[in-house]
C-alpha atoms as a PDB file:
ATOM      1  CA  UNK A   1     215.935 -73.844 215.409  1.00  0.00           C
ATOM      2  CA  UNK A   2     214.618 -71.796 212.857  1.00  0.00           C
ATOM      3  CA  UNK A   3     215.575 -73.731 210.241  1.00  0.00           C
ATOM      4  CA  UNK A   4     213.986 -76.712 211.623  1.00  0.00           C
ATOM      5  CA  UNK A   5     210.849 -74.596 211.843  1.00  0.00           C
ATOM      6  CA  UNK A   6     211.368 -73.750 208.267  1.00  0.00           C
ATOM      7  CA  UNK A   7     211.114 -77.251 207.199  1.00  0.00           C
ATOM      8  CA  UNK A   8     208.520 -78.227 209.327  1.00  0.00           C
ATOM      9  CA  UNK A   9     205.896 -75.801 207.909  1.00  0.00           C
ATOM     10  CA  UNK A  10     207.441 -77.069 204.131  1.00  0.00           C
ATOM     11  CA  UNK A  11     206.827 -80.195 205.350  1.00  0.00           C
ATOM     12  CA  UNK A  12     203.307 -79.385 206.405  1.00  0.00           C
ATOM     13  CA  UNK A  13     202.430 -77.604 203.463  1.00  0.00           C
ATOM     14  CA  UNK A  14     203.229 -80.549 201.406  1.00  0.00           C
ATOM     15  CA  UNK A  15     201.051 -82.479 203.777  1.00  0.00           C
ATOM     16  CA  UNK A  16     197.611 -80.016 203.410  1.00  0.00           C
ATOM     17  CA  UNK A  17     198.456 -80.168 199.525  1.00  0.00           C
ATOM     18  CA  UNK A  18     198.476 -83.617 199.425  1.00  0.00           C
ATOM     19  CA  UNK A  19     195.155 -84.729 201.169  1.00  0.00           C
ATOM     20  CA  UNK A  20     193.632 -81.835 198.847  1.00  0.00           C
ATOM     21  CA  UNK A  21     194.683 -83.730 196.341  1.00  0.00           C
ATOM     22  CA  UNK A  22     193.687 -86.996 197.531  1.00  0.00           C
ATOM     23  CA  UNK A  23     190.109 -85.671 198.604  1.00  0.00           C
ATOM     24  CA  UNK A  24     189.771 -84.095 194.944  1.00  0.00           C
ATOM     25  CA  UNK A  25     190.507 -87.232 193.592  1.00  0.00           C
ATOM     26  CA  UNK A  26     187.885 -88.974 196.299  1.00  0.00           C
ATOM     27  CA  UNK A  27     185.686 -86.439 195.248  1.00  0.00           C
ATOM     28  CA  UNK A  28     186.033 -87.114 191.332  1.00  0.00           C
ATOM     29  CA  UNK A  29     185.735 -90.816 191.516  1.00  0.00           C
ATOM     30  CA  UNK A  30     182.562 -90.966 193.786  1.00  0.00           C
ATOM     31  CA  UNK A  31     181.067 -88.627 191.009  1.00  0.00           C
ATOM     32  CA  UNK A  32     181.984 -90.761 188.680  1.00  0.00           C
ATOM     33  CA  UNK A  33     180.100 -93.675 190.353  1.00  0.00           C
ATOM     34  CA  UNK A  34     177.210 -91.988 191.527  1.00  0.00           C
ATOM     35  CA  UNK A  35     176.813 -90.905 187.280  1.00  0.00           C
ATOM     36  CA  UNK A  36     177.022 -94.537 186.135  1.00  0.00           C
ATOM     37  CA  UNK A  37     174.361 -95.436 188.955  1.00  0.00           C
ATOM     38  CA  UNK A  38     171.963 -92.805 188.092  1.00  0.00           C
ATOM     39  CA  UNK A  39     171.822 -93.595 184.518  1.00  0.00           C
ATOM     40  CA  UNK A  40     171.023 -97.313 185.164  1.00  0.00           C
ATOM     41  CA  UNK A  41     167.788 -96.453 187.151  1.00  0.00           C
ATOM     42  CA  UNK A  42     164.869 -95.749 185.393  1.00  0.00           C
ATOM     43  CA  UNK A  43     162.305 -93.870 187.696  1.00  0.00           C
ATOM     44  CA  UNK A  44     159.455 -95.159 185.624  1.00  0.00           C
ATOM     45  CA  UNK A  45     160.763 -98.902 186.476  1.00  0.00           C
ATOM     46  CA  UNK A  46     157.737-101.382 187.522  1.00  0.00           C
ATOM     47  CA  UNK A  47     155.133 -98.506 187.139  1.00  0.00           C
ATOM     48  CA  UNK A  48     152.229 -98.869 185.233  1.00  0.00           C
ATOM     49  CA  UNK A  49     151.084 -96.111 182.481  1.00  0.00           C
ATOM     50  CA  UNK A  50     148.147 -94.815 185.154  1.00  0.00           C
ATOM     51  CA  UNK A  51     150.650 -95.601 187.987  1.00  0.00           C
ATOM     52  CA  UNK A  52     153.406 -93.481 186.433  1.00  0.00           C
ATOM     53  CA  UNK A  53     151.363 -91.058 184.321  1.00  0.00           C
ATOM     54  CA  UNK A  54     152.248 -87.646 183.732  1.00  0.00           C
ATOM     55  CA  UNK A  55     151.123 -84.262 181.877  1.00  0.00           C
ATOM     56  CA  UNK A  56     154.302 -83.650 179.818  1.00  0.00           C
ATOM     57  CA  UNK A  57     157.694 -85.540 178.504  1.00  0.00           C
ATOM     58  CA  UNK A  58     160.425 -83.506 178.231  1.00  0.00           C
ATOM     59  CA  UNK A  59     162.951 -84.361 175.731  1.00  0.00           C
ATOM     60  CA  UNK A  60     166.260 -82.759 176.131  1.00  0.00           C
ATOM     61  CA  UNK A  61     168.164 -81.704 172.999  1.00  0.00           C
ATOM     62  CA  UNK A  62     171.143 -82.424 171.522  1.00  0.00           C
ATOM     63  CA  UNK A  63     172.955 -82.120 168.360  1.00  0.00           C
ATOM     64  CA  UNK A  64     171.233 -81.976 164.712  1.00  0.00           C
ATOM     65  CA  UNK A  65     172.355 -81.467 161.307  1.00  0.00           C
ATOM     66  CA  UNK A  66     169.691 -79.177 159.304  1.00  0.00           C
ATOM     67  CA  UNK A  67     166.575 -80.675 160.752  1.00  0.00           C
ATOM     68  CA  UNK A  68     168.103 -84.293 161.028  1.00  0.00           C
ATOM     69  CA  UNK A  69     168.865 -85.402 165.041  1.00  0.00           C
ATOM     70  CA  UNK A  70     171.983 -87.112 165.454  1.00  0.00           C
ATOM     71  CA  UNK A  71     172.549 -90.560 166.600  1.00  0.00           C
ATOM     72  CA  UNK A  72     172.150 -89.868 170.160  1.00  0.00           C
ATOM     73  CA  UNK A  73     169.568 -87.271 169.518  1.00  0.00           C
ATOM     74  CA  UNK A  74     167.319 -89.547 168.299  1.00  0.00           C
ATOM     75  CA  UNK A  75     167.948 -92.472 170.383  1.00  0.00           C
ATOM     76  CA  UNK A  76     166.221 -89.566 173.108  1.00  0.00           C
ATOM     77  CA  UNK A  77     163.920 -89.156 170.725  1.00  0.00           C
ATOM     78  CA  UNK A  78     162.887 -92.762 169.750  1.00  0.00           C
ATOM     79  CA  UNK A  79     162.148 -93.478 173.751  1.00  0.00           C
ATOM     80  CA  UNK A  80     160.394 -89.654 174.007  1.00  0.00           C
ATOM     81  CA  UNK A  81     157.720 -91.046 171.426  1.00  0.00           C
ATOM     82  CA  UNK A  82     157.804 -94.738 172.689  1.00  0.00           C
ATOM     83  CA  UNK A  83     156.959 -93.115 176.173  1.00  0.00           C
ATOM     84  CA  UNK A  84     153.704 -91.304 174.658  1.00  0.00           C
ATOM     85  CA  UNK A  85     152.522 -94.048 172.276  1.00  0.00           C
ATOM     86  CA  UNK A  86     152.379 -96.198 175.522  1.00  0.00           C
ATOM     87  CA  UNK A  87     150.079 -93.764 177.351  1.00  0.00           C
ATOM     88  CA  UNK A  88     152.379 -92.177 179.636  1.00  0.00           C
ATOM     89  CA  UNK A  89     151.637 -88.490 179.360  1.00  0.00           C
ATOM     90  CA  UNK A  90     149.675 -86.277 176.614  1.00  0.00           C
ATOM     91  CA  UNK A  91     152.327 -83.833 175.599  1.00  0.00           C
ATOM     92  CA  UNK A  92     155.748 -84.189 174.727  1.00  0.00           C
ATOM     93  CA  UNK A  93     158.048 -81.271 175.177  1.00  0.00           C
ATOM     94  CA  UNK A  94     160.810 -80.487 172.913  1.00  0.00           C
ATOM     95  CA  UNK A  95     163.483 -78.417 174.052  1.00  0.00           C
ATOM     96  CA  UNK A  96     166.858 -76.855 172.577  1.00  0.00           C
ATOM     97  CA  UNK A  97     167.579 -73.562 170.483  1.00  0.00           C
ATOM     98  CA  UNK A  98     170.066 -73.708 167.505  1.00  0.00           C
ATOM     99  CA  UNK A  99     173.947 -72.705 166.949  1.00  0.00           C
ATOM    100  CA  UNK A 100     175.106 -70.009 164.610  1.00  0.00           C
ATOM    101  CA  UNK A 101     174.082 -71.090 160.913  1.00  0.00           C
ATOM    102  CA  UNK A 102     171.521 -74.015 161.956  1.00  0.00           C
ATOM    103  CA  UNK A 103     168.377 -73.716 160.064  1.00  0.00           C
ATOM    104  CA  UNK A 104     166.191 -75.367 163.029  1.00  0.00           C
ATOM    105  CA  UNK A 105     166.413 -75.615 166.456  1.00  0.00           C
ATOM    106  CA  UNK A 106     166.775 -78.759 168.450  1.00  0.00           C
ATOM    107  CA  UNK A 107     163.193 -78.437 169.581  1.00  0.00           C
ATOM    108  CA  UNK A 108     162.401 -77.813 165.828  1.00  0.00           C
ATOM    109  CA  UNK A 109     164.332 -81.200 164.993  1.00  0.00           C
ATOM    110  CA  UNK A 110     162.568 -82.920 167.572  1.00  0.00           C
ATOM    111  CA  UNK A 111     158.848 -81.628 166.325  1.00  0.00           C
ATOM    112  CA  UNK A 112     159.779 -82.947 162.915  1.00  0.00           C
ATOM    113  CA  UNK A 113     160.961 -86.427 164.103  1.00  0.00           C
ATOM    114  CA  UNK A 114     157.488 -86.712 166.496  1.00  0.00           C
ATOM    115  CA  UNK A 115     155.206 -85.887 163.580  1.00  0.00           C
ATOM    116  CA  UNK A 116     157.072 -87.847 161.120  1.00  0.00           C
ATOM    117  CA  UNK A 117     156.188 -90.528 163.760  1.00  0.00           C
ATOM    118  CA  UNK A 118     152.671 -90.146 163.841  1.00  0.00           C
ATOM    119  CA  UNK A 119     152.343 -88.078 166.867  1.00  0.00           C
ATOM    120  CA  UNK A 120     149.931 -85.287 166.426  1.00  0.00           C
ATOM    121  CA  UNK A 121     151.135 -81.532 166.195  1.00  0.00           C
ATOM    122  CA  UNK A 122     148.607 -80.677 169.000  1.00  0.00           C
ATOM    123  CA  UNK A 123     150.282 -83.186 171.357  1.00  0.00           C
ATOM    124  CA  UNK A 124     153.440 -80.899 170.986  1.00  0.00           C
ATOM    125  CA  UNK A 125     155.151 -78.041 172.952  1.00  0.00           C
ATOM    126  CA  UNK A 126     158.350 -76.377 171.882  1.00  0.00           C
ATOM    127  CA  UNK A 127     160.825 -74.894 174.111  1.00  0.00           C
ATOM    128  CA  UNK A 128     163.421 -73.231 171.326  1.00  0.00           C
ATOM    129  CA  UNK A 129     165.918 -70.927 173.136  1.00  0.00           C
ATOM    130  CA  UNK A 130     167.736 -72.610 175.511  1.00  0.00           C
ATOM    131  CA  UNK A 131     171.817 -73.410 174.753  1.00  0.00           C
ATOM    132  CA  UNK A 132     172.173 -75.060 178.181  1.00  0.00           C
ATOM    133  CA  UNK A 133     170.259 -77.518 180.357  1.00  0.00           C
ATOM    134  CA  UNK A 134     168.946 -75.268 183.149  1.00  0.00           C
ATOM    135  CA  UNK A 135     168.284 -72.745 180.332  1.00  0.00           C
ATOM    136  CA  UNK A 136     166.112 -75.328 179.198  1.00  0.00           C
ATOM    137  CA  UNK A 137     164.522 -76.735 182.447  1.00  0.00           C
ATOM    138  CA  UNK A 138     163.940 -73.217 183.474  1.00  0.00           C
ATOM    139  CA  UNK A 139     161.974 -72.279 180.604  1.00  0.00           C
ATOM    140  CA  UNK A 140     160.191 -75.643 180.360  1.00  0.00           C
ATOM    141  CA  UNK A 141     158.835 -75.051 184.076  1.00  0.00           C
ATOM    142  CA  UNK A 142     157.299 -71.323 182.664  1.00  0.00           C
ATOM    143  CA  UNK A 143     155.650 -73.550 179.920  1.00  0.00           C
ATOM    144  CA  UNK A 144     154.452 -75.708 181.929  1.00  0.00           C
ATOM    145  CA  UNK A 145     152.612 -73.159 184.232  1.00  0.00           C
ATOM    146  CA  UNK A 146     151.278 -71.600 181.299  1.00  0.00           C
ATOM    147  CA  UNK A 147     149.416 -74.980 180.010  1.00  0.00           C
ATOM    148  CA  UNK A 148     148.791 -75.875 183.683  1.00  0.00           C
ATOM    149  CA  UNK A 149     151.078 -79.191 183.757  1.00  0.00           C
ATOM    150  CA  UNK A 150     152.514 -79.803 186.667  1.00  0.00           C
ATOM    151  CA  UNK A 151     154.505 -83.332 186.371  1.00  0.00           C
ATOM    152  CA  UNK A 152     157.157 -84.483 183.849  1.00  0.00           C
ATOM    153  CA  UNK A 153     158.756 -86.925 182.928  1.00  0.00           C
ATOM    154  CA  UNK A 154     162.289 -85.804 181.438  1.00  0.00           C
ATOM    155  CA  UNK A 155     164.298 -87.625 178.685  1.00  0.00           C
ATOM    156  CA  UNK A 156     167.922 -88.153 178.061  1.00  0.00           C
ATOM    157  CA  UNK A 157     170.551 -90.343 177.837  1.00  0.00           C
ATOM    158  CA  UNK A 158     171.786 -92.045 181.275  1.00  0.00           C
ATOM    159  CA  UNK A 159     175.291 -90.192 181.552  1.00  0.00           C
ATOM    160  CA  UNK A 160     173.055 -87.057 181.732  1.00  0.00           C
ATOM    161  CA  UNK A 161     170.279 -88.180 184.266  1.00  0.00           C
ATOM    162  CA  UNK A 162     172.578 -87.313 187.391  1.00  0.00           C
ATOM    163  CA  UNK A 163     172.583 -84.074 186.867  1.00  0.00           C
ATOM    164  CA  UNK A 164     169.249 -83.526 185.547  1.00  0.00           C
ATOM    165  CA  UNK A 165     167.469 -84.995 188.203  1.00  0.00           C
ATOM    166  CA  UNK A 166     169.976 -82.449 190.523  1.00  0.00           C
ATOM    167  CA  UNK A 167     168.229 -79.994 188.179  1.00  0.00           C
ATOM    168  CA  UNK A 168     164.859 -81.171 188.892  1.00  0.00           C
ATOM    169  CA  UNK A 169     165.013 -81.186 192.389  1.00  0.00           C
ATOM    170  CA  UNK A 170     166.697 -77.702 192.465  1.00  0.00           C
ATOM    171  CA  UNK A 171     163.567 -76.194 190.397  1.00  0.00           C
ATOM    172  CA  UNK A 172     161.172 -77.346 192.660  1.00  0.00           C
ATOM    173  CA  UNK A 173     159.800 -79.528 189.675  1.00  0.00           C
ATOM    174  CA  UNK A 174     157.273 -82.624 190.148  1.00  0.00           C
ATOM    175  CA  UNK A 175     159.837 -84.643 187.495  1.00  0.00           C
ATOM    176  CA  UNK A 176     160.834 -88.046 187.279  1.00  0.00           C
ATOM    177  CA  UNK A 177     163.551 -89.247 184.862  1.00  0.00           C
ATOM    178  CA  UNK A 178     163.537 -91.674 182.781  1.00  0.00           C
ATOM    179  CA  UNK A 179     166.776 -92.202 180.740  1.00  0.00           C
ATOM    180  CA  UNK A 180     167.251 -93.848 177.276  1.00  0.00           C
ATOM    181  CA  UNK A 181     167.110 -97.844 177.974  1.00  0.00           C
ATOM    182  CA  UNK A 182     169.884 -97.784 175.570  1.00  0.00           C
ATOM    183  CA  UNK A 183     171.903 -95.278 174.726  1.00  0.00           C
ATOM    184  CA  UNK A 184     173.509 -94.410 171.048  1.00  0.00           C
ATOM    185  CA  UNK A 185     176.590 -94.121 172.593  1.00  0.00           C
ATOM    186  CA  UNK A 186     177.680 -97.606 172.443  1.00  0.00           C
ATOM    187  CA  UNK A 187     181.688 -98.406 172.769  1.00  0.00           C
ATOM    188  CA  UNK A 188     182.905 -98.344 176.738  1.00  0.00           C
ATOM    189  CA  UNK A 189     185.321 -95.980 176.195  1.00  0.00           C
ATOM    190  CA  UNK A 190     182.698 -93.466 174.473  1.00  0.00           C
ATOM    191  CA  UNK A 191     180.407 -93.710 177.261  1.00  0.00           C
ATOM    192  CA  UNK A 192     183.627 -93.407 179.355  1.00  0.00           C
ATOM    193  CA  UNK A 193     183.782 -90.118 178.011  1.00  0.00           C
ATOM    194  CA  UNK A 194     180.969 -88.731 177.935  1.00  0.00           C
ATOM    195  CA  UNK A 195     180.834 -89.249 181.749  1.00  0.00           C
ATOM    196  CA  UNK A 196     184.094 -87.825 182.618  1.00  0.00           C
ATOM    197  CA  UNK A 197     182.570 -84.588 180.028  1.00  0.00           C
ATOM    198  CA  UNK A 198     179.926 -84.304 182.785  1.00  0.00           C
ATOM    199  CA  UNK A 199     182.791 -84.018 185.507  1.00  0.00           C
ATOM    200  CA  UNK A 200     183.507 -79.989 184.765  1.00  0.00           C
ATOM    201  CA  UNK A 201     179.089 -80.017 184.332  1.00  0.00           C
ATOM    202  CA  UNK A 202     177.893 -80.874 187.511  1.00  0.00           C
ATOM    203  CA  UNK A 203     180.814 -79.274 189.388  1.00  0.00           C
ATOM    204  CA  UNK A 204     180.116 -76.140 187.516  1.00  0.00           C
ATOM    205  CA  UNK A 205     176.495 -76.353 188.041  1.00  0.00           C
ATOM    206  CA  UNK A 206     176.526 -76.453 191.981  1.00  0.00           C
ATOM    207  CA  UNK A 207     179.232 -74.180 192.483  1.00  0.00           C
ATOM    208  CA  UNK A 208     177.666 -71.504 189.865  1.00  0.00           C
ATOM    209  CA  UNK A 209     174.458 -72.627 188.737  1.00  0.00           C
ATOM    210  CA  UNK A 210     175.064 -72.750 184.968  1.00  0.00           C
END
């Protein structure tokens, strides 16, 4: 009898481990879905400039090389400035601090790009400390406050807009988000990755907040 107890409870613990396996796996695919999905909507969509205007555009950094964005960087970039040449908001915001031995921030990389572009240095704000996201969005929301903005459009590309607009919301920000219509990251199987990168991300941001 106690034997038969003895594998019953195995057999049972086998059981629980299983459907927590299967529901982490449930879990991990929906996420992976609902990631895709957000980065092919566009909040801006169908909205006019005046419809869809706002005070600021946030561009979220990424990788640079002494001043010079990468590929993806400036594919962020290219739709940042496109996005204030058409009227959409007065300001853009650059944000992004620098790694160990980097002679300019991200934000810094961005500023260059904007003026190189023909957008005037007046019509830019720098956010140049953050080395994370909600760094970022958290000090962006202080900036904002301080110039009296209160709605922004945020830029990045689309495997990145699920969790920023979790971000958003979270912050109490009046943001919309508008990823890049096409990202630099072109091959399947690099986009592929980049989404299953943002796996760990957004589970680590709502169970910890980093």
């Amino acid at each position: 009898m106690a034997v038969e107890r003895k594998k019953h409870r195995r057999l049972h613990g086998w059981r629980v481990l299983l459907l927590l396996a299967l529901g982490a796996v449930l879990y991990l695919l929906l996420l992976v879905v609902r990631i895709h999905l957000a980065g092919q909507r566009d909040d801006l969509a169908g909205l006019s400039p005046e419809n869809a205007r706002a005070d600021v555009i946030i561009v979220l950094g990424t990788r640079q090389n002494n001043g010079r964005p990468s590929e993806m960087f400036e594919g962020r970039l290219e739709h940042a400035v496109a996005l204030y040449r058409s009227g959409y908001a007065p300001y853009l915001l650059f944000t992004g601090g620098k790694q160990v031995g980097d002679n300019y921030t991200e934000a810094d990389t961005g500023q260059r790009y904007a003026i190189h572009g023909g957008v005037p240095a007046d019509a830019i704000l720098l956010e140049p400390n953050g080395n994370s996201t909600i760094q970022s969005l958290q000090a962006c929301t202080e900036i904002m406050r301080q110039h009296h903005l209160q709605r922004a459009i945020l830029v990045s590309d689309p495997f990145h807009a699920f969790r920023l607009r979790r971000m958003v919301h979270d912050l109490g920000m009046q943001g919309v988000v508008s990823p890049t219509p096409s990202t630099r990251v072109r091959s399947l199987r690099e986009q592929g990755k980049y989404i299953i990168r943002e796996l760990p991300k957004y589970t680590a941001y709502r169970l910890f907040g980093v």
